[in-house]
Protein backbone atom coordinates (compact mmCIF):
# COMPACT_ATOMS: atom_id res chain seq x y z
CA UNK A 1 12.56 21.55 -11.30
CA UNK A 2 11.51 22.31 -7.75
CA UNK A 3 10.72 19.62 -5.35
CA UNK A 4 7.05 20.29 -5.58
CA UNK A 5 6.33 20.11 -9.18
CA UNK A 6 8.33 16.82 -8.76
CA UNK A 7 6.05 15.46 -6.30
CA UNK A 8 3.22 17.16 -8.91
CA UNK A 9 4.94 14.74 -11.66
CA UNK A 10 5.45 11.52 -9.47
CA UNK A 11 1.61 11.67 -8.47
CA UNK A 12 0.61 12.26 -11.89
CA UNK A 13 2.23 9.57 -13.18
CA UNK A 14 1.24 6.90 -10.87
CA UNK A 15 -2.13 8.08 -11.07
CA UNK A 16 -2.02 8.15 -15.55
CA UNK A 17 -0.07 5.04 -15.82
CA UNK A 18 -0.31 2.97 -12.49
CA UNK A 19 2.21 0.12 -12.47
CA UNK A 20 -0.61 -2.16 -10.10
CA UNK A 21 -4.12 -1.22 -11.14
CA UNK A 22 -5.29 -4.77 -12.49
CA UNK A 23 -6.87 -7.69 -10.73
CA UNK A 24 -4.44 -10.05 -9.09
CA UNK A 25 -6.86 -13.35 -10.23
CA UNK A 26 -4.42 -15.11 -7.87
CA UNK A 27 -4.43 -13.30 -4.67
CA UNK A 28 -4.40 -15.17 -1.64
CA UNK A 29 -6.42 -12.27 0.31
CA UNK A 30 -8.43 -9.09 -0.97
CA UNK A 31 -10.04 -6.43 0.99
CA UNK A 32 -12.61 -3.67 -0.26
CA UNK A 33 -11.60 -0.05 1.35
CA UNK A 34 -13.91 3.36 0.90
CA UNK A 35 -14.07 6.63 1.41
CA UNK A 36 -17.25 7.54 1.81
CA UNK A 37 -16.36 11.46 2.59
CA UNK A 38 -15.68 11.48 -1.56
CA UNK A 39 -16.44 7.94 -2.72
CA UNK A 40 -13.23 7.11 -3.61
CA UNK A 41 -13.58 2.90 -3.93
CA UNK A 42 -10.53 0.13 -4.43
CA UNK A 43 -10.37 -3.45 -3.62
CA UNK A 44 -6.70 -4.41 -2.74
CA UNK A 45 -5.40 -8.05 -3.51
CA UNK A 46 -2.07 -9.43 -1.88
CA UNK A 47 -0.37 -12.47 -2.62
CA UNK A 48 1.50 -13.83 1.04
CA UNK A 49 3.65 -16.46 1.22
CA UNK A 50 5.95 -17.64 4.01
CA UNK A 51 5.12 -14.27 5.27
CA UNK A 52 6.20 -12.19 2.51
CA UNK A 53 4.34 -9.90 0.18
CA UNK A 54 5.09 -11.81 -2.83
CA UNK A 55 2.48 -9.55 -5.12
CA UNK A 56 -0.13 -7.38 -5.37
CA UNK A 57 -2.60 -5.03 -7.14
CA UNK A 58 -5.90 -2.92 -6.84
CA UNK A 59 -9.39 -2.46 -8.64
CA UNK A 60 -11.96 0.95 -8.35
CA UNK A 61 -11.79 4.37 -9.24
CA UNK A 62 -10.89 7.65 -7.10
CA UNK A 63 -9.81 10.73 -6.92
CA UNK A 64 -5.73 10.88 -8.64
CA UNK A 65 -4.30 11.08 -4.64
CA UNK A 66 -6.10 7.81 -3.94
CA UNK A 67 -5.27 6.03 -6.91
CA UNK A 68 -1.54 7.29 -6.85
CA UNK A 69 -0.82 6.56 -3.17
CA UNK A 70 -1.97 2.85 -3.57
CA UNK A 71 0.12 2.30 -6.76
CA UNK A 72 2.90 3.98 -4.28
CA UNK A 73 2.09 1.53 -1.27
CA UNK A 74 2.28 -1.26 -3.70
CA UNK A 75 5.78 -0.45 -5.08
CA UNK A 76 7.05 -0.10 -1.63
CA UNK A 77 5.45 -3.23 -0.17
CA UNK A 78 6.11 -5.81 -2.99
CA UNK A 79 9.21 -8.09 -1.68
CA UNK A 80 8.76 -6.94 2.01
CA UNK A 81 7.75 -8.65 4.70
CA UNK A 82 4.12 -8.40 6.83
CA UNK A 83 6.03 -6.66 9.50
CA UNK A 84 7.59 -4.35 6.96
CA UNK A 85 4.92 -3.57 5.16
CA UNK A 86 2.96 -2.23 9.00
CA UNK A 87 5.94 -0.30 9.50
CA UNK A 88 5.65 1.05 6.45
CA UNK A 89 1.86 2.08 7.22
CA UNK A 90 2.99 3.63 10.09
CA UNK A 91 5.86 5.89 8.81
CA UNK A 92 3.27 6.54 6.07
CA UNK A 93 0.53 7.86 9.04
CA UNK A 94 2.80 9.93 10.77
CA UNK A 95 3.78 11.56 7.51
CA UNK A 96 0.36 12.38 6.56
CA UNK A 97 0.10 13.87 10.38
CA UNK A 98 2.68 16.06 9.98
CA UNK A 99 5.36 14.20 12.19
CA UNK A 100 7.33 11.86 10.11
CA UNK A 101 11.48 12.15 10.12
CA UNK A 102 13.58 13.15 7.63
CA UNK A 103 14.88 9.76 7.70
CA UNK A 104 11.36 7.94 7.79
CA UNK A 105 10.42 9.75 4.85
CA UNK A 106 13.51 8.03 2.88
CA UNK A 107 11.97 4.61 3.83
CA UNK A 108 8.27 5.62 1.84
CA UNK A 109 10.75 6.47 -1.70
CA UNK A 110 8.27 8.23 -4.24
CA UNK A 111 5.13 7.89 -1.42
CA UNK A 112 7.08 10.92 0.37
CA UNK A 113 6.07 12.57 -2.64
CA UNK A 114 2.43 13.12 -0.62
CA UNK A 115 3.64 14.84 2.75
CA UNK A 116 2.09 17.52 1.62
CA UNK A 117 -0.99 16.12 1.67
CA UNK A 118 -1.07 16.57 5.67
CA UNK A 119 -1.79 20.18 5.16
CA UNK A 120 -4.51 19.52 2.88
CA UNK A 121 -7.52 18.00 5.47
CA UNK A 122 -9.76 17.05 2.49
CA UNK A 123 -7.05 15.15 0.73
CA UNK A 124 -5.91 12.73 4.18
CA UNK A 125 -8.45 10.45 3.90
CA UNK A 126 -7.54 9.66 0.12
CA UNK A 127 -3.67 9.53 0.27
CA UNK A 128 -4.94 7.18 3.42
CA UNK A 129 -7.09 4.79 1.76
CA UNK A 130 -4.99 1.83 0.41
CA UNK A 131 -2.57 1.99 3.20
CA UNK A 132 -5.82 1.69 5.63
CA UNK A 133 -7.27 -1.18 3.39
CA UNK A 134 -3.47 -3.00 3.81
CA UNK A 135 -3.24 -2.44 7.62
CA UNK A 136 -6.66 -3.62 7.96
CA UNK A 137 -6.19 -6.98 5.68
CA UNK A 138 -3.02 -7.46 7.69
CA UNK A 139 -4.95 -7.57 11.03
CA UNK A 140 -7.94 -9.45 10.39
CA UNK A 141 -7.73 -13.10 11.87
CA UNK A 142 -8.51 -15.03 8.68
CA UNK A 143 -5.35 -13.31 6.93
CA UNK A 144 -2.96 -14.13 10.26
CA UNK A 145 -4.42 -17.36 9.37
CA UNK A 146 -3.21 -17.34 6.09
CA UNK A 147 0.28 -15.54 7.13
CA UNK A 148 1.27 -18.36 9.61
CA UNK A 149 -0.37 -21.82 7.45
CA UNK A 150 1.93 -20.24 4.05
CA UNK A 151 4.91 -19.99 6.86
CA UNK A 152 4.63 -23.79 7.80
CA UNK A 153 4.55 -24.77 4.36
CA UNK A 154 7.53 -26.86 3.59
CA UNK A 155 9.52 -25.99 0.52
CA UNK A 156 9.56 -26.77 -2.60
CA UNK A 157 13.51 -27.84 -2.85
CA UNK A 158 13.21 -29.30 0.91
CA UNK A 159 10.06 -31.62 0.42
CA UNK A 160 11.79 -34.19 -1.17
CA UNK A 161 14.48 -34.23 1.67
């Protein structure tokens, strides 16, 4: 199988049978994204605690690229932290512009599977959309709120020490 009928596969099958598309009824922030240029439409819910991407999932309907590269994003973000997750988005942005490394390209895993998309203008702006919607959420003020009152939490095993 060539490499881009596997990329054809691994977008297809995120977008058929995406691992995150539900509502996360417990997220601790959410954040609508569109694209008006073809009305592609998610909202993105994270759970963050203690800094860390503990979950997350997305609502709406697109176009298969946007659908597939948010069920990607997820994958890759679940488990990191904040910072990870913006360097992430950023390795992600220069791939889509045509300059990402070899070796950055290993860091995005199956969401390499979109480089491609950079020489398809048209198709940016939906590979782009939940990883805009993330970087967004994780710049707002209300959601650094929420990043740094989670990280002062005590623990659960060290509250009763």
């Amino acid at each position: 199988m060539d490499t881009k009928a596997l990329y054809r596969e691994i977008l297809n099958d995120h977008n058929v049978n995406p691992s995150h598309k539900n509502e996360l009824t417990d997220a601790t922030v959410q954040l609508n994204g569109v694209n008006p240029s073809c009305g592609d439409n998610i909202t993105l819910f994270l759970n963050i605690n203690n800094g860390i991407i503990t979950d997350g999932s997305f609502t709406g309907s697109g176009c298969a690229v946007s659908q597939a590269s948010v069920d990607m994003m997820l994958d890759l973000v679940i488990g990191k932290s904040v910072e990870e997750a913006e360097s992430l988005y950023s390795v992600f942005t220069e791939m889509i512009k045509g300059n990402a490394t070899d070796e950055n390209l290993e860091k995005l895993e199956e969401a390499a599977a979109l480089q491609d998309i950079s020489h398809m203008p048209s198709r940016v702006k939906c590979a782009e959309l939940g990883w805009r919607t993330m970087d967004q959420m994780l710049k707002t003020p209300l959601v650094q709120a929420v990043i740094k009152k989670t990280a002062s939490l005590p623990h659960i095993e060290c509250a009763g020490n």
